[in-house]
N, C-alpha and C. Protein backbone atom coordinates (compact mmCIF):
# COMPACT_ATOMS: atom_id res chain seq x y z
N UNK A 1 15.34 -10.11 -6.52
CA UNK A 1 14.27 -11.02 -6.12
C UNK A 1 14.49 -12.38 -6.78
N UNK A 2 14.47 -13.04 -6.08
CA UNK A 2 14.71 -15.02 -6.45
C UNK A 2 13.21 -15.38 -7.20
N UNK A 3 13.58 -15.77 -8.33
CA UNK A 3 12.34 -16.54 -8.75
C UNK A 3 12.48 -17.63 -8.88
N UNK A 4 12.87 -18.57 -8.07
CA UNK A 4 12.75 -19.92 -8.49
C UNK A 4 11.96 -20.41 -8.07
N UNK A 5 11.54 -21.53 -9.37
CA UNK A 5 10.28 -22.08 -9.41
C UNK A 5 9.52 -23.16 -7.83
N UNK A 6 10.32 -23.47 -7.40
CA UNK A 6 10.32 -24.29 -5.75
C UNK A 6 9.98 -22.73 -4.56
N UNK A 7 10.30 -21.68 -4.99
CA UNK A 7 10.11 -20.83 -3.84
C UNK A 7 9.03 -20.41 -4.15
N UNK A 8 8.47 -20.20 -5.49
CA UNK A 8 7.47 -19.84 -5.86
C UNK A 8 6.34 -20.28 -5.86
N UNK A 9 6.60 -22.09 -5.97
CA UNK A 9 5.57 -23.14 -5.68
C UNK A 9 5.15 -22.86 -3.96
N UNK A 10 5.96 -22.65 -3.25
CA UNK A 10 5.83 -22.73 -1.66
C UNK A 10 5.07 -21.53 -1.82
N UNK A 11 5.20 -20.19 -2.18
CA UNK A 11 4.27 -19.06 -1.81
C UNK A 11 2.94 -19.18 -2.66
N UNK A 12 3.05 -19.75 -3.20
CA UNK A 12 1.32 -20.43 -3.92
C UNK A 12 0.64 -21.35 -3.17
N UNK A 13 1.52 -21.58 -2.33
CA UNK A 13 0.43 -23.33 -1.48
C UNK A 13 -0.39 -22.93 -0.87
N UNK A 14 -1.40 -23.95 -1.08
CA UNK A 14 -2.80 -24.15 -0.45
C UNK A 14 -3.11 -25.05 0.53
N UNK A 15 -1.97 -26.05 0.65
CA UNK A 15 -1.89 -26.95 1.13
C UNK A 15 -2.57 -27.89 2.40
N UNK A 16 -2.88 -26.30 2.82
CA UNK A 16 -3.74 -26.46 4.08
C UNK A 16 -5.11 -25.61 4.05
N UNK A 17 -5.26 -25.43 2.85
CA UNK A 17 -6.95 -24.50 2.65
C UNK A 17 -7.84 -25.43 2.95
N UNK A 18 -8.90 -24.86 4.16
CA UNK A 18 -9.79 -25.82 4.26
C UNK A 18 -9.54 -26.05 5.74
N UNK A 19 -8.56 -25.88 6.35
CA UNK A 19 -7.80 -26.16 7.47
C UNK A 19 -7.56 -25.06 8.34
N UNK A 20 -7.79 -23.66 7.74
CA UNK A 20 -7.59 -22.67 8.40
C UNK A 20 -8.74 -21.58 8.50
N UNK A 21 -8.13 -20.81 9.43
CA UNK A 21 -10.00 -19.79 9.31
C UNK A 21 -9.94 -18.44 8.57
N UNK A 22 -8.94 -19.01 7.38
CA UNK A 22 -9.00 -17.59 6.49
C UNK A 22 -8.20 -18.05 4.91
N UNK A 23 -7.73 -17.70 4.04
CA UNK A 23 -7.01 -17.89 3.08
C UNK A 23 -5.57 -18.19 3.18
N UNK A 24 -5.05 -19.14 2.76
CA UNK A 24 -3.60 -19.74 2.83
C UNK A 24 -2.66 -18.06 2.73
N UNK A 25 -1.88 -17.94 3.20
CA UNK A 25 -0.83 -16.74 2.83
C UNK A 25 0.51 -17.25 2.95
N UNK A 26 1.31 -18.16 2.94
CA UNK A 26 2.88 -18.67 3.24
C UNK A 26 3.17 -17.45 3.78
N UNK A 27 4.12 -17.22 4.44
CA UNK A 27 5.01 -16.41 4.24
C UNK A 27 6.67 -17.31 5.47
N UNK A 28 7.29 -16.92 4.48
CA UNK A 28 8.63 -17.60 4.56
C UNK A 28 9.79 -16.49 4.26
N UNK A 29 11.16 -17.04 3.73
CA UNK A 29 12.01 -16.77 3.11
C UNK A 29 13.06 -17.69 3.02
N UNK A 30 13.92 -17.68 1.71
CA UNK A 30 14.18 -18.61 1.16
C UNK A 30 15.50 -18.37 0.39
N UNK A 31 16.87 -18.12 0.30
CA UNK A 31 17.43 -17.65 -0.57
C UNK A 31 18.53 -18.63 -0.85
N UNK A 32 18.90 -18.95 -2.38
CA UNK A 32 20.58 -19.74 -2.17
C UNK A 32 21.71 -19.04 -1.02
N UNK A 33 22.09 -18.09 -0.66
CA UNK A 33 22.98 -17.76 -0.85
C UNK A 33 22.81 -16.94 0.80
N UNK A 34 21.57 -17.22 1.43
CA UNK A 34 21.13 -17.39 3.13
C UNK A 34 22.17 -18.20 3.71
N UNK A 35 22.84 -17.67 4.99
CA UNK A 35 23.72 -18.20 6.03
C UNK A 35 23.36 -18.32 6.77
N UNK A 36 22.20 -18.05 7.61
CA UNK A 36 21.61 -18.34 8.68
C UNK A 36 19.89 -18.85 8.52
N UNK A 37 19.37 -19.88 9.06
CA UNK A 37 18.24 -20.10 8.90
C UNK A 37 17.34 -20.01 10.42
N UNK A 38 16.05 -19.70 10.57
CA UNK A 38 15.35 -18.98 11.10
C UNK A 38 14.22 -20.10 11.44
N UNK A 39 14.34 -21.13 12.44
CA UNK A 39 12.98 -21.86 12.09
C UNK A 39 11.63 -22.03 13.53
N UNK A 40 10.80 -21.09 13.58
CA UNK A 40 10.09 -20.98 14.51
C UNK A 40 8.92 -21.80 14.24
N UNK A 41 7.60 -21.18 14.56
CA UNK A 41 6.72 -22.22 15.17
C UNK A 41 5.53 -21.90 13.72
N UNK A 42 5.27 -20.59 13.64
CA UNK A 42 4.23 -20.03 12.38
C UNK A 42 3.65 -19.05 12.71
N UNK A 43 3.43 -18.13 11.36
CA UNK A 43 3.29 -16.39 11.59
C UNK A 43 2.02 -16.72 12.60
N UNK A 44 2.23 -15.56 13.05
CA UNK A 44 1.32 -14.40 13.91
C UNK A 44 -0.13 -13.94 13.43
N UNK A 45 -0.87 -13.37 13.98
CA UNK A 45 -1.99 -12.73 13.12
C UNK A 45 -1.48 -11.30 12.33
N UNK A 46 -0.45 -10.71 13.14
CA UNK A 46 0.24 -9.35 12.60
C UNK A 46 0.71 -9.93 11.79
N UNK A 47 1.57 -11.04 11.74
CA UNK A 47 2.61 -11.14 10.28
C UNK A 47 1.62 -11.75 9.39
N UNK A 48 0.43 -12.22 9.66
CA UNK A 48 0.06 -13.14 8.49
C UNK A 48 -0.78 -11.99 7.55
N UNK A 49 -0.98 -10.44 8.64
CA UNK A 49 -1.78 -9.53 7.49
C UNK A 49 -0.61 -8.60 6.89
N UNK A 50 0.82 -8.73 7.67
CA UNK A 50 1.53 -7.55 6.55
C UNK A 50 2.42 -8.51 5.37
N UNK A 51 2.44 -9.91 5.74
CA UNK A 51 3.26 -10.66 4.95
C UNK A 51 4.87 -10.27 5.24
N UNK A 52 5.08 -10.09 6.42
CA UNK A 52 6.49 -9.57 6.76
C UNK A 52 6.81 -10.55 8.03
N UNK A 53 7.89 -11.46 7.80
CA UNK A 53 8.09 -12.96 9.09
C UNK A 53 8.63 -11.94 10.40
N UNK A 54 8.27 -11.75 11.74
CA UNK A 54 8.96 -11.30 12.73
C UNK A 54 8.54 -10.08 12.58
N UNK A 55 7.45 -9.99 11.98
CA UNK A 55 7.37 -7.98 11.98
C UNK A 55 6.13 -7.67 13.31
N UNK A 56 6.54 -8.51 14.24
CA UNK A 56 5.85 -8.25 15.62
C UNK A 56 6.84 -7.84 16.69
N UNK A 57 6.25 -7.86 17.85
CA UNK A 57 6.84 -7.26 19.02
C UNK A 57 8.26 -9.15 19.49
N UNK A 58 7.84 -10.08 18.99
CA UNK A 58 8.84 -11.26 19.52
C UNK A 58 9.83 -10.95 18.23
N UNK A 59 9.52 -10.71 16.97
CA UNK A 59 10.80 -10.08 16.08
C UNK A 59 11.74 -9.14 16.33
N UNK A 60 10.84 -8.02 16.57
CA UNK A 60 12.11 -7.21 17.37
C UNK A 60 13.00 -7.47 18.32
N UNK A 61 12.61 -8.31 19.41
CA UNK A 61 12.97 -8.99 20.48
C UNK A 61 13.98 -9.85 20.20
N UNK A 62 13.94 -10.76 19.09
CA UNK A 62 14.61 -11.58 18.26
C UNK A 62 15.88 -10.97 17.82
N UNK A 63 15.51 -10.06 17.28
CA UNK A 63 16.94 -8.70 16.71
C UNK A 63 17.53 -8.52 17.71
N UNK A 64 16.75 -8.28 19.01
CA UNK A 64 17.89 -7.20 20.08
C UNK A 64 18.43 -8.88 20.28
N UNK A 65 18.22 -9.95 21.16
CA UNK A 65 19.02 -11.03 21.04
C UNK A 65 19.99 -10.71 20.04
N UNK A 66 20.23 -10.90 18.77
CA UNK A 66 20.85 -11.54 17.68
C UNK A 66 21.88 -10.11 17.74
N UNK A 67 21.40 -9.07 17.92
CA UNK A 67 22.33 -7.29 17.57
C UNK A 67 22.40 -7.23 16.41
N UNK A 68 21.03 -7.38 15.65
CA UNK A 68 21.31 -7.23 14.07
C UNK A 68 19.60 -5.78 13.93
N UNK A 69 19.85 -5.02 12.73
CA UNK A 69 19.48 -4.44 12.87
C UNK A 69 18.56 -4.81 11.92
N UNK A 70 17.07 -4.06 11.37
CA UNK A 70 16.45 -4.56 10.30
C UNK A 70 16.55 -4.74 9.02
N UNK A 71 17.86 -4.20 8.52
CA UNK A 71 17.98 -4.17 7.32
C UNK A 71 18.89 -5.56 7.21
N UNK A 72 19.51 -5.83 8.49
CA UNK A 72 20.25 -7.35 7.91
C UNK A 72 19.71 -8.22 7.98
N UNK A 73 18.52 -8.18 9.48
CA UNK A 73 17.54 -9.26 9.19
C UNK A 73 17.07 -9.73 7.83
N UNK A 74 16.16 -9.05 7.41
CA UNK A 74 15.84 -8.85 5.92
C UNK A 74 16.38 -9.32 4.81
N UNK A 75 17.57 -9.00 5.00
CA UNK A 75 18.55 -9.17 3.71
C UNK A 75 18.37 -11.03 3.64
N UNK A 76 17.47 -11.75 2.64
CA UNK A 76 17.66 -12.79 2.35
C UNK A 76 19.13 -13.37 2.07
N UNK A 77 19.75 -12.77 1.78
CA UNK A 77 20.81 -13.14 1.70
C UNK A 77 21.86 -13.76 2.76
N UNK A 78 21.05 -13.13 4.30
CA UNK A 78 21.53 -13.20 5.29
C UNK A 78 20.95 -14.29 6.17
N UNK A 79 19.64 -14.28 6.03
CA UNK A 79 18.66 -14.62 6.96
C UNK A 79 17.35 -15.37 5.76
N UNK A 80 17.74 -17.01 6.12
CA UNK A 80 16.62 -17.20 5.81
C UNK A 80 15.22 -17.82 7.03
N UNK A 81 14.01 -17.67 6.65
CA UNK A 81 13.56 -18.03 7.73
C UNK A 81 11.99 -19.06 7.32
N UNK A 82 12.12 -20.01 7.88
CA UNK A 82 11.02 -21.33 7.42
C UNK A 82 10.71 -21.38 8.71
N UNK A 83 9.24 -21.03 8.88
CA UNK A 83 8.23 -21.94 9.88
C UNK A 83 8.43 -22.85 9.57
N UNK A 84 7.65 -23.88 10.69
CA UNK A 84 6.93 -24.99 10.76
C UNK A 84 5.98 -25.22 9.91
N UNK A 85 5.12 -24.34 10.24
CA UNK A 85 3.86 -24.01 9.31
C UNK A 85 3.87 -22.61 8.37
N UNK A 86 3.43 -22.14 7.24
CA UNK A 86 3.74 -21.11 6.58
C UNK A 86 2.96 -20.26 6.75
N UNK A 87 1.73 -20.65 7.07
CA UNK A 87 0.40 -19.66 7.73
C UNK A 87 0.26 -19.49 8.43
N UNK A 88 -0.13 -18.77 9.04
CA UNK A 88 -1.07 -18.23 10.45
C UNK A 88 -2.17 -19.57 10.58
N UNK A 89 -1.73 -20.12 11.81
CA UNK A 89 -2.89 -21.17 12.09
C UNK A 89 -4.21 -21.16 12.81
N UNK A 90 -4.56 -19.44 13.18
CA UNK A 90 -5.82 -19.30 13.44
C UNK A 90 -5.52 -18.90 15.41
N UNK A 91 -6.24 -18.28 16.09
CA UNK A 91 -6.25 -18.50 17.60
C UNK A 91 -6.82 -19.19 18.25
N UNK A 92 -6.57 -19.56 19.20
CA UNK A 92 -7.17 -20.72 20.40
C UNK A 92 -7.52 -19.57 21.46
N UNK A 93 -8.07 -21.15 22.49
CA UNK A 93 -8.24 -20.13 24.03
C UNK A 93 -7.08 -19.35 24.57
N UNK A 94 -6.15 -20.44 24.51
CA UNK A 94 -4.69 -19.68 24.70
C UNK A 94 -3.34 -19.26 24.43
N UNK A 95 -4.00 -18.35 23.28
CA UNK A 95 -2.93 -18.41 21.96
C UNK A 95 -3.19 -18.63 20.87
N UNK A 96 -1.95 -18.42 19.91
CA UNK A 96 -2.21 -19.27 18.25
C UNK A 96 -2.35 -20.71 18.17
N UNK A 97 -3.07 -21.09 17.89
CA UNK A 97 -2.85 -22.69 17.44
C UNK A 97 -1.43 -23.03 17.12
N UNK A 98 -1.54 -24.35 17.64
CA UNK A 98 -0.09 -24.78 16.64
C UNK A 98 0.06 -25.03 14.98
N UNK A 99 1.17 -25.15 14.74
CA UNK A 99 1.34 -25.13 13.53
C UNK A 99 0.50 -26.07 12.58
N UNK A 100 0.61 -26.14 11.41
CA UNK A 100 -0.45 -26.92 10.73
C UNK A 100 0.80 -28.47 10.41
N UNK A 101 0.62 -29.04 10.25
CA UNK A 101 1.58 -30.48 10.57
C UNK A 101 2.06 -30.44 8.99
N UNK A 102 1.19 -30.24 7.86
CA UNK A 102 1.46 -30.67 6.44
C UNK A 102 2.82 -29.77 6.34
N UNK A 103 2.73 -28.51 6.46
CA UNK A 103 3.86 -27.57 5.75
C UNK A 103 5.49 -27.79 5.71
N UNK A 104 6.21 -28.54 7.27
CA UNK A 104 7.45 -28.64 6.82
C UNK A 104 7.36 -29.52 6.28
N UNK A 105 6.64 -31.20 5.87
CA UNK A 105 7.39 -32.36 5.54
C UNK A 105 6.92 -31.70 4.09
N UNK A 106 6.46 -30.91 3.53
CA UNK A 106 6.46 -30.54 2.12
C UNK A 106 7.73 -29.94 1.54
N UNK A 107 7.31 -28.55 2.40
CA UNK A 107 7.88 -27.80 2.38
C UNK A 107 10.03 -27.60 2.91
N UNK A 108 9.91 -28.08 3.71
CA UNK A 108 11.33 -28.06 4.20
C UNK A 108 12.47 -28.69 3.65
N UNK A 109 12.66 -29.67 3.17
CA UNK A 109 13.50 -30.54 2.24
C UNK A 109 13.78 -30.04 0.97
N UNK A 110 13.37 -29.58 -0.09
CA UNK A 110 13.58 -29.36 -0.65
C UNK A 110 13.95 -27.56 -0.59
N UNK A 111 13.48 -26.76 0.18
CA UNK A 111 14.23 -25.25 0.33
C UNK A 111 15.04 -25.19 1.10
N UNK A 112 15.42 -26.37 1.96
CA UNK A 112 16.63 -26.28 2.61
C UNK A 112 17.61 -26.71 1.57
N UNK A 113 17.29 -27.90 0.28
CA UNK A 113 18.34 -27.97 -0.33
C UNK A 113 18.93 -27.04 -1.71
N UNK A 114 17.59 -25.74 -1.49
CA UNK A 114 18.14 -24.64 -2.65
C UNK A 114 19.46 -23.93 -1.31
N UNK A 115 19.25 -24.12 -0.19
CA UNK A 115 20.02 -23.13 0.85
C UNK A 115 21.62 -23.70 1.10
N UNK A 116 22.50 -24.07 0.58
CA UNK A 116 23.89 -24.89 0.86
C UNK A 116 24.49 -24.47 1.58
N UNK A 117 24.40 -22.95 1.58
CA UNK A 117 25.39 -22.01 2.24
C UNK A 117 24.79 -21.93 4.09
N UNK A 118 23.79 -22.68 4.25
CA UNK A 118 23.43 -22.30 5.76
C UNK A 118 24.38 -22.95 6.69
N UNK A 119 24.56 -21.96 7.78
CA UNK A 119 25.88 -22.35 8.67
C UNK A 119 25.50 -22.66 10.19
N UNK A 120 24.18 -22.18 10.57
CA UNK A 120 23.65 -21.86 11.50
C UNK A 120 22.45 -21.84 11.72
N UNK A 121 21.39 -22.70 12.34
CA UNK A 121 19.73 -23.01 12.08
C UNK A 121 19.45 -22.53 13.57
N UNK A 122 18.83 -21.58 13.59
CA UNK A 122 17.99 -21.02 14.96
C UNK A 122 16.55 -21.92 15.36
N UNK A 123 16.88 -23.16 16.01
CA UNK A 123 15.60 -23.71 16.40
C UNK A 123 14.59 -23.09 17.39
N UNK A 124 13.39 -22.70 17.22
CA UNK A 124 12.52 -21.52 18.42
C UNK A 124 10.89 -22.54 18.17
N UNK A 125 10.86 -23.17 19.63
CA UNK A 125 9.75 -23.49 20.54
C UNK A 125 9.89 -25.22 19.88
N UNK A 126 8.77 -25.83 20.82
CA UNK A 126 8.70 -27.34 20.72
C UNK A 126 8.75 -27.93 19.17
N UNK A 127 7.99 -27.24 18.38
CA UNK A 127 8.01 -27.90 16.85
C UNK A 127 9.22 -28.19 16.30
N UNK A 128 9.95 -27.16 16.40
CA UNK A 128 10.95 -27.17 15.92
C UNK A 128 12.50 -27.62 16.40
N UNK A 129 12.06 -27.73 17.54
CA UNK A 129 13.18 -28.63 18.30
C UNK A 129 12.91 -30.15 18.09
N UNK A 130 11.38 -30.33 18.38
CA UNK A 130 11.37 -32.01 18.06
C UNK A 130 11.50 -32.30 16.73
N UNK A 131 11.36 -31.48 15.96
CA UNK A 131 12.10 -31.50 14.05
C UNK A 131 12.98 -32.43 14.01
N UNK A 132 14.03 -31.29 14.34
CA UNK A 132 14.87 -31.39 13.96
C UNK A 132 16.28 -31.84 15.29
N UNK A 133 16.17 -31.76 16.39
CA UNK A 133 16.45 -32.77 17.38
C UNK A 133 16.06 -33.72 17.30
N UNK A 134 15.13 -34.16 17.40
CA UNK A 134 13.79 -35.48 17.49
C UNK A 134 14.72 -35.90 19.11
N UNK A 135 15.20 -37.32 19.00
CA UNK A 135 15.74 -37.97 20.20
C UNK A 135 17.07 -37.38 20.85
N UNK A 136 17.58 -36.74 20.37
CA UNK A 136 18.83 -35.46 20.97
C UNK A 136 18.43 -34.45 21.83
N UNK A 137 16.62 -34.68 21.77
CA UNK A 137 16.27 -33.16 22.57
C UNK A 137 15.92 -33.66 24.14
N UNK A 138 16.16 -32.70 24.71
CA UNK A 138 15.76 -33.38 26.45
C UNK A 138 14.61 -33.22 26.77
N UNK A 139 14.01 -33.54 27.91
CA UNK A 139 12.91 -33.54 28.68
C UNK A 139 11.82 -32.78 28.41
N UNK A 140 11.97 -31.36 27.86
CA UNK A 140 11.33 -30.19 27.95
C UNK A 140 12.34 -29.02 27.00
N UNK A 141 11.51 -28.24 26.87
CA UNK A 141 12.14 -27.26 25.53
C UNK A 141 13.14 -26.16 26.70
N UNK A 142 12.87 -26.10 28.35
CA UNK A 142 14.47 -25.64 29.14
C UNK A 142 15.65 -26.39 29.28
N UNK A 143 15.46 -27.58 29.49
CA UNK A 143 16.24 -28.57 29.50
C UNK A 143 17.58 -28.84 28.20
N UNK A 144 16.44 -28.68 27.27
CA UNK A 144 17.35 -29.04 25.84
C UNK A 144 18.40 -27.44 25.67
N UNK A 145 16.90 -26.29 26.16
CA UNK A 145 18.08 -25.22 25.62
C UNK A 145 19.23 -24.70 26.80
N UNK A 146 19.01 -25.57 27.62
CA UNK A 146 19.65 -25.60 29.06
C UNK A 146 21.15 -26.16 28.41
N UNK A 147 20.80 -27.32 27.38
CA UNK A 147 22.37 -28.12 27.34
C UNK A 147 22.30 -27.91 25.49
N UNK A 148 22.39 -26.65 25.75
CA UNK A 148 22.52 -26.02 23.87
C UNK A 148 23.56 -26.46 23.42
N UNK A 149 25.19 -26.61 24.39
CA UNK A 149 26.15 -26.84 23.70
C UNK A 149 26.32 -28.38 22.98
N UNK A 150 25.30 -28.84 23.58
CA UNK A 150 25.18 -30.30 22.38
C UNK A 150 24.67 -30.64 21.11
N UNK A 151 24.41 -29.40 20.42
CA UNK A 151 24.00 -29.28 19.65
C UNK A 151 24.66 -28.25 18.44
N UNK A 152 26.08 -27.62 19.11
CA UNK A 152 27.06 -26.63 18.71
C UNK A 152 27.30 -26.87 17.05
N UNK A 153 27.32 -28.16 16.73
CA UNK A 153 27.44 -28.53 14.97
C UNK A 153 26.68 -27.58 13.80
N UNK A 154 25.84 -26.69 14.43
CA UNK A 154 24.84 -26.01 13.78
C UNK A 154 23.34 -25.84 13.96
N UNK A 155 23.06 -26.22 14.81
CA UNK A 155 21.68 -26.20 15.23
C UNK A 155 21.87 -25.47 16.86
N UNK A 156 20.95 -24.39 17.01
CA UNK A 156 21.27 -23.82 18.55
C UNK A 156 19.44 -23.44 18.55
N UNK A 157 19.18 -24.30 19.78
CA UNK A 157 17.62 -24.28 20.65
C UNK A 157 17.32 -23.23 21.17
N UNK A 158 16.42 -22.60 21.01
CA UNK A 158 16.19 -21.28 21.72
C UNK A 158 14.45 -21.44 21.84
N UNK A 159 14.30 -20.44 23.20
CA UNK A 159 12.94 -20.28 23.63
C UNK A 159 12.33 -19.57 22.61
N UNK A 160 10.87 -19.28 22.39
CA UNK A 160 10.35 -17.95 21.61
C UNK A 160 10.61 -17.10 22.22
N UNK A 161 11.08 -16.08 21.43
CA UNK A 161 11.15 -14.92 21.65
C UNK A 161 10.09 -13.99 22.51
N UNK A 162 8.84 -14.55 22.09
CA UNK A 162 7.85 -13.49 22.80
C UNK A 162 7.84 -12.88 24.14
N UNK A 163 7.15 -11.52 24.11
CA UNK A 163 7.57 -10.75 25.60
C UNK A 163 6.79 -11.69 26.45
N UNK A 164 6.00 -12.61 26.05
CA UNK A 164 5.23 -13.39 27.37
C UNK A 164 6.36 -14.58 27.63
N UNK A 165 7.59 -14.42 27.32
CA UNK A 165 8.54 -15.50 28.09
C UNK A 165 9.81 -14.77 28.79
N UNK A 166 9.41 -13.75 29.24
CA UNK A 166 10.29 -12.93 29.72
C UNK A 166 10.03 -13.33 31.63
N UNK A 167 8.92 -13.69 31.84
CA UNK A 167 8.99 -14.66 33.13
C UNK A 167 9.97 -15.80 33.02
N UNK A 168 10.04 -16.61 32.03
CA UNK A 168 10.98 -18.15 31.73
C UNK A 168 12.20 -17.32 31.55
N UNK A 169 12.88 -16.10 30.93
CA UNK A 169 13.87 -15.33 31.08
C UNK A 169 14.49 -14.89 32.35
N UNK A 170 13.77 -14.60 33.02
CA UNK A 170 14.29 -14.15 34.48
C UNK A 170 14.38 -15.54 35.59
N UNK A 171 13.43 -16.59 35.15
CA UNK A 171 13.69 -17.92 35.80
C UNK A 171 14.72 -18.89 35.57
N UNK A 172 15.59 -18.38 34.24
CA UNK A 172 16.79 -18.95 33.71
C UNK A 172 18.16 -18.17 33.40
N UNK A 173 18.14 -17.18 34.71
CA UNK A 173 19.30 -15.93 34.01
C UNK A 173 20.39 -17.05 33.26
N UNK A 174 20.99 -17.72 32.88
CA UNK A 174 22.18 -18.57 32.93
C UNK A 174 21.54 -18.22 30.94
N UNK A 175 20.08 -18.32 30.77
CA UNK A 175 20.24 -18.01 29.20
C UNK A 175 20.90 -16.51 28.46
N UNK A 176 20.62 -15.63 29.50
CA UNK A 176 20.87 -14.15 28.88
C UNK A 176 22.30 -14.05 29.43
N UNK A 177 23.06 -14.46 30.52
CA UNK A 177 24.57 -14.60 30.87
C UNK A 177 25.04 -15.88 29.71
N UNK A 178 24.68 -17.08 29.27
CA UNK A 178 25.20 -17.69 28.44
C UNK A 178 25.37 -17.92 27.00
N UNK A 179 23.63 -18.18 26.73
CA UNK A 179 22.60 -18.38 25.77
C UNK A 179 23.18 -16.84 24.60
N UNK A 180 22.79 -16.27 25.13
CA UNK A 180 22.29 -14.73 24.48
C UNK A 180 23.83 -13.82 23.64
N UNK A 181 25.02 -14.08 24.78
CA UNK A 181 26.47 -13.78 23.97
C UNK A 181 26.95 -14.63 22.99
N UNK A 182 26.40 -16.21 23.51
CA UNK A 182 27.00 -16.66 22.22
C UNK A 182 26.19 -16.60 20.72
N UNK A 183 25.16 -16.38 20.89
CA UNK A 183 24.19 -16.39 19.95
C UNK A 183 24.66 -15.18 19.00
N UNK A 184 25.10 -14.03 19.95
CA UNK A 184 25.27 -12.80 19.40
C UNK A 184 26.48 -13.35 18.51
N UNK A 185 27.74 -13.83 19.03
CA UNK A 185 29.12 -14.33 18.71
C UNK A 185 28.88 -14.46 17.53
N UNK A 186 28.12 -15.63 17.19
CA UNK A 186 28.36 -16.79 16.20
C UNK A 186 27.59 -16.10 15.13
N UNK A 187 25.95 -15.60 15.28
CA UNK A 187 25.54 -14.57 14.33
C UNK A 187 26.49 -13.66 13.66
N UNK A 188 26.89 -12.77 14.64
CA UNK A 188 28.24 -11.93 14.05
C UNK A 188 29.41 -12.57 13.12
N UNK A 189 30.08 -13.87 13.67
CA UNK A 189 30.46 -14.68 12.74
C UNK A 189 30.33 -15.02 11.41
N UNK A 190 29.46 -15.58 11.47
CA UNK A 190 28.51 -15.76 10.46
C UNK A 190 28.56 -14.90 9.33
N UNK A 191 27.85 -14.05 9.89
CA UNK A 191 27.49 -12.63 9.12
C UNK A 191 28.57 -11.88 8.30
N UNK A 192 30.44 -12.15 8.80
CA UNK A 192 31.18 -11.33 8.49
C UNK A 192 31.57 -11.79 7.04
């Protein structure tokens, strides 16, 4: 278990208490010695009560994409993974809220620079594409992950995972014939 004092500061933040409709909980992961980084949108109501990132039905989903099983997910060593936001941002009419805005410009800069060894950043839904694309990203979050290979340097765009985009899955076979082998490839890569 990593105790450093910056990962430890991040799972103490409050940053946004006051802002949410329950008690701050981060949950992240964070390791030197992580090769792949993980950066989606912000836990779930399931992940924000077991404190486990992806321990829903779009995590698993996430795995079968990637062909990694749960114990490598897991393995910080392997996989690190930073929301947008570190909390659960509460539900809307349709859906989770979006992320809370404070958490990456705190948070992200400095645990990306305990991470040296990352080779590979999994960008998943609008937050995180306009991050960290900003003006590189196209029209719309199909578009950009439509022309992923422009982004091959280390950053690869991907839809959320969730089973409610399995309509946008079947409206884009060209992601699961293109998208989905190389993802597997380069993970595997990675990983060896």
């Amino acid at each position: 278990m990593i105790t450093d004092p910056l990962i430890a500061a991040a799972n103490r933040c409050t940053l946004c208490a006051g802002q949410l409709p329950h008690e701050p909980r981060p949950v992240f992961v964070a390791h030197p010695r992580a090769r792949i980084l993980i950066i989606g949108q912000a836990p779930g109501r399931k992940v924000h009560e077991s404190g486990t990132p992806w321990a829903d039905a779009s995590g698993k989903r996430l795995r079968t994409w990637m062909d990694v099983d749960e114990d490598i997910f897991y393995d910080p060593e392997h996989f690190a993974i930073l929301p947008m936001g570190f909390c659960f941002p509460g539900s809307g009419k349709a859906g989770d809220l979006p992320p809370r805005p404070e958490c990456a410009p705190k948070w992200h800069g400095p645990l990306l620079g305990l991470m040296p060894d990352i080779q590979l950043t999994l960008l998943f839904g609008q937050y995180a594409i306009q991050r960290y694309l900003g003006d590189r990203r196209k029209k719309n979050l199909t578009e950009t992950v439509r022309h992923w290979r422009d982004y091959e340097g280390g950053f690869l765009p991907l839809p959320h995972p969730s089973p409610r985009n399995q309509i946008w899955e079947r409206k884009n076979p060209w992601f699961g014939e293109e998208v989905i082998p190389y993802l597997r490839e380069k993970v595997a890569s990675v990983l060896r």
